[in-house]
Every structure is written in C-alpha cells, then in structure tokens.
PDB file of N, CA and C in Angstrom:
ATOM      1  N   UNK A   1     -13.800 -82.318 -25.776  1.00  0.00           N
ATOM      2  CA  UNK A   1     -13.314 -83.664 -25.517  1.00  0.00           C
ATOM      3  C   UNK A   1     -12.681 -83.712 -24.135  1.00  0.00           C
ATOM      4  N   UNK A   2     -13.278 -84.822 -23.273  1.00  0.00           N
ATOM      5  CA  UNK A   2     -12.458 -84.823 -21.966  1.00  0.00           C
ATOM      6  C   UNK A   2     -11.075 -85.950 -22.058  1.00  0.00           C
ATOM      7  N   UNK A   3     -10.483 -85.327 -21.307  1.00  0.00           N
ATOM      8  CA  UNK A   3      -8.913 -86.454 -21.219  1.00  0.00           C
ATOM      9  C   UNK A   3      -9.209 -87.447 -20.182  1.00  0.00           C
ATOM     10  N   UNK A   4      -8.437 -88.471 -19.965  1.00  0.00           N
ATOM     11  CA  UNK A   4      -8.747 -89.622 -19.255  1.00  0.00           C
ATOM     12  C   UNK A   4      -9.110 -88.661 -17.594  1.00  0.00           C
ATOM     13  N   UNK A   5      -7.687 -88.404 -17.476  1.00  0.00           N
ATOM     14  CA  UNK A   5      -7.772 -87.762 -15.869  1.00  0.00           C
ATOM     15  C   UNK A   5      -8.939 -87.114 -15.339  1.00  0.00           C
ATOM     16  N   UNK A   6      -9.888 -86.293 -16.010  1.00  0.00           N
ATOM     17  CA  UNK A   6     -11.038 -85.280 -16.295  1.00  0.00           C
ATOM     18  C   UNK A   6     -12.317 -86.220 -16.345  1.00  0.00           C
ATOM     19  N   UNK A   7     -12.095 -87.540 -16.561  1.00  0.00           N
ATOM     20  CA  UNK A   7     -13.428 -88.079 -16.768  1.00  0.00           C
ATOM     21  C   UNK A   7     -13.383 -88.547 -15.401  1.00  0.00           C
ATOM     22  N   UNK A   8     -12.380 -89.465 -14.678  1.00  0.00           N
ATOM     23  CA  UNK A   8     -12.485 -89.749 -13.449  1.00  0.00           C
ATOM     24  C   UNK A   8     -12.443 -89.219 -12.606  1.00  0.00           C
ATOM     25  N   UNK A   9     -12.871 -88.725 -11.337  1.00  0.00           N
ATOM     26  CA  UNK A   9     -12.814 -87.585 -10.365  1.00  0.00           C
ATOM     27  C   UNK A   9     -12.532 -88.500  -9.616  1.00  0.00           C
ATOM     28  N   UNK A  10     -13.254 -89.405  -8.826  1.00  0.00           N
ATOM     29  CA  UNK A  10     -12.491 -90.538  -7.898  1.00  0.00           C
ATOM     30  C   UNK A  10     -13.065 -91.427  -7.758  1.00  0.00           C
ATOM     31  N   UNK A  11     -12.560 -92.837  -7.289  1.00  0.00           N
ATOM     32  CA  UNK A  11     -13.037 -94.084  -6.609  1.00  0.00           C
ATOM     33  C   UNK A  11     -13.717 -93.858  -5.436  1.00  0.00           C
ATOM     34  N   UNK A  12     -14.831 -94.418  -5.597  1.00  0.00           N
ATOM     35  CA  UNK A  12     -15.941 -94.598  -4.492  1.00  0.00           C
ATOM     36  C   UNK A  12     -15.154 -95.924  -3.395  1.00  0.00           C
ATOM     37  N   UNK A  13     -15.238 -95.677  -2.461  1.00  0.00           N
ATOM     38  CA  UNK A  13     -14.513 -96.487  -1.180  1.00  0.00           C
ATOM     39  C   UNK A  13     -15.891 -97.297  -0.103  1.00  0.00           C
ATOM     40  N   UNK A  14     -16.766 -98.130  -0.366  1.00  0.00           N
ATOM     41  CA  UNK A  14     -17.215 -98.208   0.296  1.00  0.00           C
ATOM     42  C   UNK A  14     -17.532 -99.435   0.501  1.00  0.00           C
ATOM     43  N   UNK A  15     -18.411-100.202   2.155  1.00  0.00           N
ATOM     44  CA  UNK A  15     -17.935-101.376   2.157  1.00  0.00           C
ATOM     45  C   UNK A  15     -18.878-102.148   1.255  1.00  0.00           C
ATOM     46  N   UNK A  16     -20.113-101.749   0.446  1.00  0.00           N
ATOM     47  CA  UNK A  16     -20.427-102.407  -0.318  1.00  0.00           C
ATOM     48  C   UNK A  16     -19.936-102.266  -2.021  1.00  0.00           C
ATOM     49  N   UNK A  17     -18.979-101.288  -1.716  1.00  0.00           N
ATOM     50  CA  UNK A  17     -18.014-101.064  -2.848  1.00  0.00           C
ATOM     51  C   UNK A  17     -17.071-102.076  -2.719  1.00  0.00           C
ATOM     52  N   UNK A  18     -16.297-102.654  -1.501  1.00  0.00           N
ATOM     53  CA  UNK A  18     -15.388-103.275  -2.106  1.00  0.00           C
ATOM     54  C   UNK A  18     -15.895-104.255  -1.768  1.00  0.00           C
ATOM     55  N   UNK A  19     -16.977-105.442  -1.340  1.00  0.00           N
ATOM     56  CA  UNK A  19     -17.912-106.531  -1.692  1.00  0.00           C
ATOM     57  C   UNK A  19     -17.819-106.581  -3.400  1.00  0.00           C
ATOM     58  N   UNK A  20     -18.607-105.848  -3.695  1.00  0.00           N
ATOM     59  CA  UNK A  20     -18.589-106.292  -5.100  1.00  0.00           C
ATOM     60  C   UNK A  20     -17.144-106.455  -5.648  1.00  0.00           C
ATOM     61  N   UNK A  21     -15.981-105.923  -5.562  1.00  0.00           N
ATOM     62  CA  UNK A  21     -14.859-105.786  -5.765  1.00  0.00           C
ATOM     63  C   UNK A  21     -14.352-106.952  -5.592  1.00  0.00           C
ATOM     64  N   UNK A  22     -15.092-107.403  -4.161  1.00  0.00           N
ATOM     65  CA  UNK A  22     -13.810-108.566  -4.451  1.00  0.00           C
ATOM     66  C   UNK A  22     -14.878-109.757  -4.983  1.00  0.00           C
ATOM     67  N   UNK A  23     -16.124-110.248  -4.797  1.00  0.00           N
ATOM     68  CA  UNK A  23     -16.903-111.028  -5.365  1.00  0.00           C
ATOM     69  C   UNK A  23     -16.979-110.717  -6.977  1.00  0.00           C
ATOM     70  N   UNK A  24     -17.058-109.433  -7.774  1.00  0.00           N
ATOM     71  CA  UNK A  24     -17.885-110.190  -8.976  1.00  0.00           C
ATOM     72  C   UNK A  24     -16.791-108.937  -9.759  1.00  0.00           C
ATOM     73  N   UNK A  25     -15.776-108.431  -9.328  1.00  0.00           N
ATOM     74  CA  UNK A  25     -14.763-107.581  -9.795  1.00  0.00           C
ATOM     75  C   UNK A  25     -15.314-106.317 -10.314  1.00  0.00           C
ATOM     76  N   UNK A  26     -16.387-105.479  -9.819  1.00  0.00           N
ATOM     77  CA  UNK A  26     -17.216-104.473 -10.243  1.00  0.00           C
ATOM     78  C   UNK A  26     -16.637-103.425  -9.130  1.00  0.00           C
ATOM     79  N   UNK A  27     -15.758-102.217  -9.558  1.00  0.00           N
ATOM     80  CA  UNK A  27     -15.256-101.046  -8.988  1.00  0.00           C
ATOM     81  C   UNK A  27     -16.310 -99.692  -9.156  1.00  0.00           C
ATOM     82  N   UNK A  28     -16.516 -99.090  -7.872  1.00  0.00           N
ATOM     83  CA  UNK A  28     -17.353 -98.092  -8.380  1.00  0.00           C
ATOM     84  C   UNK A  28     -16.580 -96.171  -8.616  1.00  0.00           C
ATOM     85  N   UNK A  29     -16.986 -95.633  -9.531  1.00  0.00           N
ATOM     86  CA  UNK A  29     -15.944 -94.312  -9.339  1.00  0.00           C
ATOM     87  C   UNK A  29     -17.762 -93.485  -9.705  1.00  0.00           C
ATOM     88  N   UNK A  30     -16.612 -91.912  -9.241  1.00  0.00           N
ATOM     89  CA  UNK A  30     -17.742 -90.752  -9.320  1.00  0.00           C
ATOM     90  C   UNK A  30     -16.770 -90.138 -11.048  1.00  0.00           C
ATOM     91  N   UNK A  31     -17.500 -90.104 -11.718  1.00  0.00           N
ATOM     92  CA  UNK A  31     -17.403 -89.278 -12.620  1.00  0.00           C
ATOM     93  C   UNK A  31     -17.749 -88.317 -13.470  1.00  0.00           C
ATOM     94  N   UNK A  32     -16.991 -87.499 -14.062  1.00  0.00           N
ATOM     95  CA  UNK A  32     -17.828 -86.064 -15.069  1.00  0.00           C
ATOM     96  C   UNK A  32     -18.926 -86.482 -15.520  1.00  0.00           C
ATOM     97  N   UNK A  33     -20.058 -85.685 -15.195  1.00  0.00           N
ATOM     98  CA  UNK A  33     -21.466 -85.946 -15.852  1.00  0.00           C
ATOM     99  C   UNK A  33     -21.586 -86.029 -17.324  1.00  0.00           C
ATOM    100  N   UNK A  34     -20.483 -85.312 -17.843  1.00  0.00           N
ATOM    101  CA  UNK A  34     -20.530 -85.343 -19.442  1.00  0.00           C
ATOM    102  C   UNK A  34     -19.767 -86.590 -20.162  1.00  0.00           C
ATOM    103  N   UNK A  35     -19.511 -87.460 -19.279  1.00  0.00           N
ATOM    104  CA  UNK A  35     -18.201 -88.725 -20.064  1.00  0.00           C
ATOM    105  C   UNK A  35     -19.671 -89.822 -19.928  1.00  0.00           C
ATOM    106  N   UNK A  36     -19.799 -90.353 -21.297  1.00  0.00           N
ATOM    107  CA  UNK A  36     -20.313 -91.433 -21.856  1.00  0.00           C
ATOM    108  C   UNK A  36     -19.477 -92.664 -21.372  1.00  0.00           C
ATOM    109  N   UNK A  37     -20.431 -93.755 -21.770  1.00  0.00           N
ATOM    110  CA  UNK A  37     -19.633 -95.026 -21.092  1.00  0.00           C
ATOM    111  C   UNK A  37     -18.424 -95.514 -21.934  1.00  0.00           C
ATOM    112  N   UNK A  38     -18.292 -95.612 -23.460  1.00  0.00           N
ATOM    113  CA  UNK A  38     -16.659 -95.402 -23.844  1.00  0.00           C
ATOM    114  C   UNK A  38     -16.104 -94.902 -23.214  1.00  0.00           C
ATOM    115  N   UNK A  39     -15.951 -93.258 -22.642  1.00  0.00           N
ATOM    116  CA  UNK A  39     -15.058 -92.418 -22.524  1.00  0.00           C
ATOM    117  C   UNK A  39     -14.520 -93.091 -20.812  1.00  0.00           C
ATOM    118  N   UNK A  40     -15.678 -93.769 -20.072  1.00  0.00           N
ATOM    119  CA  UNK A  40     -15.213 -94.079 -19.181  1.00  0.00           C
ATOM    120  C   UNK A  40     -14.351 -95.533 -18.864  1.00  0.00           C
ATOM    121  N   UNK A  41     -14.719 -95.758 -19.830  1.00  0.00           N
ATOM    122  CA  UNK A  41     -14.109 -97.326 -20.110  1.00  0.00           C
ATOM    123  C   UNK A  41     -12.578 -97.233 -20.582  1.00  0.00           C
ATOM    124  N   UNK A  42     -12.255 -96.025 -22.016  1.00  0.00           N
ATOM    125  CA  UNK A  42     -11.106 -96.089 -21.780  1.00  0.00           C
ATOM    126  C   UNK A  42     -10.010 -95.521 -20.999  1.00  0.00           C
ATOM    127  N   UNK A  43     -10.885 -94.368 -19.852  1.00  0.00           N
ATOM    128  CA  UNK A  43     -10.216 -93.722 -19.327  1.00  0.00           C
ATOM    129  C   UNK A  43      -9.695 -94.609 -17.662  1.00  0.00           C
ATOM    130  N   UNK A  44     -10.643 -95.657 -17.245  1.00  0.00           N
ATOM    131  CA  UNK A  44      -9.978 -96.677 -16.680  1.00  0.00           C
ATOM    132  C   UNK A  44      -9.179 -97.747 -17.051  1.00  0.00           C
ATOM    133  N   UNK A  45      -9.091 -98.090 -18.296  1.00  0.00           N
ATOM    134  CA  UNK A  45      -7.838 -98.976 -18.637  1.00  0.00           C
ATOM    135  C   UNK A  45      -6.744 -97.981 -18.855  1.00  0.00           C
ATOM    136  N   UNK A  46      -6.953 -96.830 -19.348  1.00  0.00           N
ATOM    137  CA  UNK A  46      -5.454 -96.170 -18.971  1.00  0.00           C
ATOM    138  C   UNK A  46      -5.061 -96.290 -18.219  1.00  0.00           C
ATOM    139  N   UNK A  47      -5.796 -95.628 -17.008  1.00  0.00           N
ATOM    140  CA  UNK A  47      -5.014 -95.417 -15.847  1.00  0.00           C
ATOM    141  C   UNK A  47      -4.747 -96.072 -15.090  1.00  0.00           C
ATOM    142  N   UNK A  48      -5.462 -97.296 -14.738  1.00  0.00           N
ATOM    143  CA  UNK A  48      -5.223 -98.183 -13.992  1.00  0.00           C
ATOM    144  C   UNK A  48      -4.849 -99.403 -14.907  1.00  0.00           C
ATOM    145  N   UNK A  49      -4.218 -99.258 -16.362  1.00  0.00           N
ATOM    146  CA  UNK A  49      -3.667-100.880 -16.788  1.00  0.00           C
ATOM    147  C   UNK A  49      -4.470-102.015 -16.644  1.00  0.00           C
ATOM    148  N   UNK A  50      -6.077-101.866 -17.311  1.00  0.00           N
ATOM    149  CA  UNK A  50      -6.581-103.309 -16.672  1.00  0.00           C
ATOM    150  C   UNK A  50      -7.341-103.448 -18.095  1.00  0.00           C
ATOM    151  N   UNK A  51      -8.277-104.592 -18.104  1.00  0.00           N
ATOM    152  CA  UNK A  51      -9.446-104.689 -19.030  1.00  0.00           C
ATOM    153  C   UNK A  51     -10.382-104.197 -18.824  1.00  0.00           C
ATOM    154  N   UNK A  52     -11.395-103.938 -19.059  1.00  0.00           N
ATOM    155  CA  UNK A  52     -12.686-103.459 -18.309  1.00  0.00           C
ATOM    156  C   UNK A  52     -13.796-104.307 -19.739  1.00  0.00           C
ATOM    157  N   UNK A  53     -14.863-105.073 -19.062  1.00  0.00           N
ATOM    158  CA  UNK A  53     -15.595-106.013 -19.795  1.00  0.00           C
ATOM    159  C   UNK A  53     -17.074-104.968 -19.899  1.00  0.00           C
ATOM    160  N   UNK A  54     -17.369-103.951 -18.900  1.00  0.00           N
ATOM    161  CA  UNK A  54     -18.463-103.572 -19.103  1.00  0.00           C
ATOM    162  C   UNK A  54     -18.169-102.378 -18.417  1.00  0.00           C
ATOM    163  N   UNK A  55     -19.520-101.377 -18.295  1.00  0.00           N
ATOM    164  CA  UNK A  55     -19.631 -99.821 -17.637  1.00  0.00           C
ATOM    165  C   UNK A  55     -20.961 -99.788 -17.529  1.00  0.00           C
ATOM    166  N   UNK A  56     -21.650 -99.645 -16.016  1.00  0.00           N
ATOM    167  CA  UNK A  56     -23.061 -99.130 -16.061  1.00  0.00           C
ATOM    168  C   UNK A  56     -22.737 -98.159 -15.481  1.00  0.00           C
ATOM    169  N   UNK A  57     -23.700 -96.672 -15.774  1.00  0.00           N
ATOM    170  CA  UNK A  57     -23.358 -95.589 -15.088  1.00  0.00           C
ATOM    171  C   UNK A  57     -24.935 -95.243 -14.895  1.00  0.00           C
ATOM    172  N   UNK A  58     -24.878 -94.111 -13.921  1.00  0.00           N
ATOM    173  CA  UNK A  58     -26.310 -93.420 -13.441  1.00  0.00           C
ATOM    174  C   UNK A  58     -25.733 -91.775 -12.862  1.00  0.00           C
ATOM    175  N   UNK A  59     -27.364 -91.200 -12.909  1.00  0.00           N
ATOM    176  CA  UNK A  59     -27.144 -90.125 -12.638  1.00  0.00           C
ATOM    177  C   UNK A  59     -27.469 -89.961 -10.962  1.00  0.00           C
ATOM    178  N   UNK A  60     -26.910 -89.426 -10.114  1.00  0.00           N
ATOM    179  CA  UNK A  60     -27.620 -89.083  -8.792  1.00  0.00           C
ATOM    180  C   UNK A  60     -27.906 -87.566  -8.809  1.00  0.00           C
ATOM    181  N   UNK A  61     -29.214 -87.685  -8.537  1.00  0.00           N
ATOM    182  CA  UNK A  61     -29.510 -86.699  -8.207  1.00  0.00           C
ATOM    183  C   UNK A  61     -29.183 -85.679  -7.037  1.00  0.00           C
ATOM    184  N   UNK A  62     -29.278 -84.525  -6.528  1.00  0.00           N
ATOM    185  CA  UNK A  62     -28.326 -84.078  -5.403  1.00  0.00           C
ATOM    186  C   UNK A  62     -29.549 -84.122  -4.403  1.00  0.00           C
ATOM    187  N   UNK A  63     -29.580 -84.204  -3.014  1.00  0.00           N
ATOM    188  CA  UNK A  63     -30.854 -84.157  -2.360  1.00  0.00           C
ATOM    189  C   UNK A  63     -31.372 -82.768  -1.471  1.00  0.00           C
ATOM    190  N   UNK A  64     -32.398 -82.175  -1.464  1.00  0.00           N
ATOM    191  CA  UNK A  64     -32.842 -81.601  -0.692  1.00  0.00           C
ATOM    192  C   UNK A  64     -32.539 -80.918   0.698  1.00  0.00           C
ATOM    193  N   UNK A  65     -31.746 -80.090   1.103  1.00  0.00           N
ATOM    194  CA  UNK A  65     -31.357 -79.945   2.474  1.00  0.00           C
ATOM    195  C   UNK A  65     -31.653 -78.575   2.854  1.00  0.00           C
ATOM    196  N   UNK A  66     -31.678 -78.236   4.505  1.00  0.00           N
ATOM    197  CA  UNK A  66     -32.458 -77.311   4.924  1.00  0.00           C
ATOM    198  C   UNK A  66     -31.250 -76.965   6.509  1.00  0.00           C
ATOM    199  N   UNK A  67     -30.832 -75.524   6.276  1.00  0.00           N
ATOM    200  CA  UNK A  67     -29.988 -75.245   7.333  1.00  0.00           C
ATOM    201  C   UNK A  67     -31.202 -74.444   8.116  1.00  0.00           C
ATOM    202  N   UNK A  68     -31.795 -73.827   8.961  1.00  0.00           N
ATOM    203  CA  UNK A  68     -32.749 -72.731   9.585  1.00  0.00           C
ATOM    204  C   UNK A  68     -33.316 -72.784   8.093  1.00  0.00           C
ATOM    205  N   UNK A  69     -33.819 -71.578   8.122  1.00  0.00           N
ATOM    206  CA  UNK A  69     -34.902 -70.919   7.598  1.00  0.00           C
ATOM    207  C   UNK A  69     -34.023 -70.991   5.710  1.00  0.00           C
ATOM    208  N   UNK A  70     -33.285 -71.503   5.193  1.00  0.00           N
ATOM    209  CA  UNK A  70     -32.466 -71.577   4.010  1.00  0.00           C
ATOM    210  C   UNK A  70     -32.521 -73.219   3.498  1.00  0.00           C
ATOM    211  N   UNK A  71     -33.261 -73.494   2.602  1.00  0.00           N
ATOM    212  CA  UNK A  71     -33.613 -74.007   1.567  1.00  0.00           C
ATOM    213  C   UNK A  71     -32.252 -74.161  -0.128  1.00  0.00           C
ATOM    214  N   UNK A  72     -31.907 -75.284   0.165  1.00  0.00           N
ATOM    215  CA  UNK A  72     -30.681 -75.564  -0.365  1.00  0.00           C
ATOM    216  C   UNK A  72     -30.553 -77.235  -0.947  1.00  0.00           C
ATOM    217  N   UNK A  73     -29.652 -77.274  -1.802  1.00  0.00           N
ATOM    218  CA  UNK A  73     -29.779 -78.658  -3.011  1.00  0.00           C
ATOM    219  C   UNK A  73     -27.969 -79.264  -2.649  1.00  0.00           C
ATOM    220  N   UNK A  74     -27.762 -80.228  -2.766  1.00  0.00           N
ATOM    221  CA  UNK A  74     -26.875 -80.711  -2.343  1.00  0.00           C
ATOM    222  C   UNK A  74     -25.945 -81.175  -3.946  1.00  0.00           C
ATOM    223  N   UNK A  75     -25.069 -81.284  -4.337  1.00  0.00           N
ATOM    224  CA  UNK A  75     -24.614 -81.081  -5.802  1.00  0.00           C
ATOM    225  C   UNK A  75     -25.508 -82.537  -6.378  1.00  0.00           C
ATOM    226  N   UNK A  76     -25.625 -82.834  -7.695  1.00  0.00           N
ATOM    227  CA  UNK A  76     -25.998 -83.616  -8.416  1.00  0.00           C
ATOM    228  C   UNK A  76     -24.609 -84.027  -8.885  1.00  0.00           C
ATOM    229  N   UNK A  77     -24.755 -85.508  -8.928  1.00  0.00           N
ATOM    230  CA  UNK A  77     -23.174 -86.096 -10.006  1.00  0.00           C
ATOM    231  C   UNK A  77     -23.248 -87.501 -10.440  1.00  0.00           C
ATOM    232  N   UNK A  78     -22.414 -88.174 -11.104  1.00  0.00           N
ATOM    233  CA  UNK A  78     -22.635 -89.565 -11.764  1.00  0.00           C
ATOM    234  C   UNK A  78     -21.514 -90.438 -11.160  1.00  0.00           C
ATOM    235  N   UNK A  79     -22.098 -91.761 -11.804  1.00  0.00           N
ATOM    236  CA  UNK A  79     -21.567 -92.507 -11.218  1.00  0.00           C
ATOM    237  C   UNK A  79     -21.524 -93.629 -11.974  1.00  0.00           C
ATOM    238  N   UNK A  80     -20.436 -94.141 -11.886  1.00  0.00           N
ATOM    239  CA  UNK A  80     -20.133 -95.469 -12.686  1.00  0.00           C
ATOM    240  C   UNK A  80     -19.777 -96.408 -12.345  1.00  0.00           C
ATOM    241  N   UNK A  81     -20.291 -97.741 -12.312  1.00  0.00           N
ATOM    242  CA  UNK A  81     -19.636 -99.167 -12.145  1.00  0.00           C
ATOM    243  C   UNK A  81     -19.016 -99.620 -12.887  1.00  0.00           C
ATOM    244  N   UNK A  82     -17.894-100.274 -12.983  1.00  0.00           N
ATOM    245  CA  UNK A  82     -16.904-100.957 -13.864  1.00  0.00           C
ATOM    246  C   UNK A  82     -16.574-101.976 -13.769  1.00  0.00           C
ATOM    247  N   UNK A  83     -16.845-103.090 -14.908  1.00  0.00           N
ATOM    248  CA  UNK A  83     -16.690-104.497 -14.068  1.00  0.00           C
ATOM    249  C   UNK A  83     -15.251-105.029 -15.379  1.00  0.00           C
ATOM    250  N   UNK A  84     -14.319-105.255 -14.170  1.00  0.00           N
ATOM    251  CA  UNK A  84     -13.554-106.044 -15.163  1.00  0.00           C
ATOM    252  C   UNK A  84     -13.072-107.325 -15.456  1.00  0.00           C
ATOM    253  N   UNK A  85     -12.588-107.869 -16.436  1.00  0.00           N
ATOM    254  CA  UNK A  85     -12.530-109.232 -17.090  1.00  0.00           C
ATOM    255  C   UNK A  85     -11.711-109.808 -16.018  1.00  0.00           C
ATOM    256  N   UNK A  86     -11.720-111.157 -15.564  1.00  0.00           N
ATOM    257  CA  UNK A  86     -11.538-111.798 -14.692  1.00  0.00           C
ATOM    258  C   UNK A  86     -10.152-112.149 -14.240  1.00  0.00           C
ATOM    259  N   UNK A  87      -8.874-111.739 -14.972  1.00  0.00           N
ATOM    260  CA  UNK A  87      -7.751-112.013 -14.869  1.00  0.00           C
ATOM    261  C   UNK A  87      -7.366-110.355 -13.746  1.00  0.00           C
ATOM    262  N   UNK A  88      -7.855-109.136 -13.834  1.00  0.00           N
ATOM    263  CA  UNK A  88      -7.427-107.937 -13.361  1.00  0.00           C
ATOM    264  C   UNK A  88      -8.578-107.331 -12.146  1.00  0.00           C
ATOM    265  N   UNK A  89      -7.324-106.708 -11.659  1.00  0.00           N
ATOM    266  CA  UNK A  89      -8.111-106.084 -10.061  1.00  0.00           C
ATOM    267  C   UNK A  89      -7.491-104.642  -9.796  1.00  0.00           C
ATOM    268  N   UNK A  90      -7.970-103.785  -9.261  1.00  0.00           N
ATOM    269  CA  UNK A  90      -7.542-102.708  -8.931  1.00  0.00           C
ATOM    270  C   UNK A  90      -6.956-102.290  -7.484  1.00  0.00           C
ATOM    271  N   UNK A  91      -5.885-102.022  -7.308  1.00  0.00           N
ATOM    272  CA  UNK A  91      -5.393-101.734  -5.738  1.00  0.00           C
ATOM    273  C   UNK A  91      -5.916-100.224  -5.435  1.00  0.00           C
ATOM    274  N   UNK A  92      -7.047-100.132  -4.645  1.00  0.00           N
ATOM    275  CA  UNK A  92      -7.571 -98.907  -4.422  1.00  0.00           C
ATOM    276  C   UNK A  92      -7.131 -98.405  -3.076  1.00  0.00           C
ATOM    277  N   UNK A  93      -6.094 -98.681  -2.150  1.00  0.00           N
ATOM    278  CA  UNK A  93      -5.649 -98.851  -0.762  1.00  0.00           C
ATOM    279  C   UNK A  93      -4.216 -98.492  -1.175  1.00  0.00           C
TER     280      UNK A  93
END
C-alpha cells in the first residue's frame, strides 16, 4: 500500500501546465507508476485540501538516447492530470 506522500513525486510546472490550470482547473503531477487513479485522487485532496472531480493518468514511456558509441533508455514514469471541482485551486508557486 502506498501513503499519500509516495504516490505523488511532484507537480509538473509547465506553461501549458498552468494554461490548463488556470482555464479548465486541470493540474498536472508525475507520479508512482504503481498508484491507480483512487490512490491518486485521494492522495491530492490530502495534501493539498481541495476536491478533485476527476484523474486521467498515462504512462510515458522513457525515450531512446545515445552518448558516443553507448546506447541508453531514459527512465519511464506516469503521469497524472487532475481536474478539480470549480470552487478550488492549487498554489503551486
């Protein structure tokens, strides 16, 4: 079983991260590949005190990279959108 802290690793910061943020209230975080969308849902109303109305998550794959002659994978990890109910916002700053 993961604990709240363990499912979230961190908030994604970016400027089409905080577009959606402030248009349609959808926050994006990187999280444990093993936390299902409950686990991520309640592990952001803990911590950040809010509602959360939905969770889409995906997997990224890690990509392909090449230093000289060394043939190498860049990590794989997930990712989750969180959209919350219209009264709450997150101060990520």
């Amino acid at each position: 079983m993961l604990d709240d802290r363990s499912v979230i690793i961190r908030p994604l910061v970016t400027e089409q991260g905080m577009h959606f943020a402030n248009v349609k209230g959808a926050y994006s975080f990187e999280v444990n590949k093993k936390a299902n969308k409950t686990q991520i849902k309640q592990a952001v109303e803990k911590i950040y005190s809010v509602k959360v109305s939905k969770v889409r998550s995906a997997n990224r794959k890690g990509k392909h990279r090449r230093k000289g002659a060394t043939f190498g994978m860049t990590a794989s990890w997930k990712k989750a959108i969180v959209f919350l109910k219209p009264d709450y916002h997150i101060d990520l700053f």
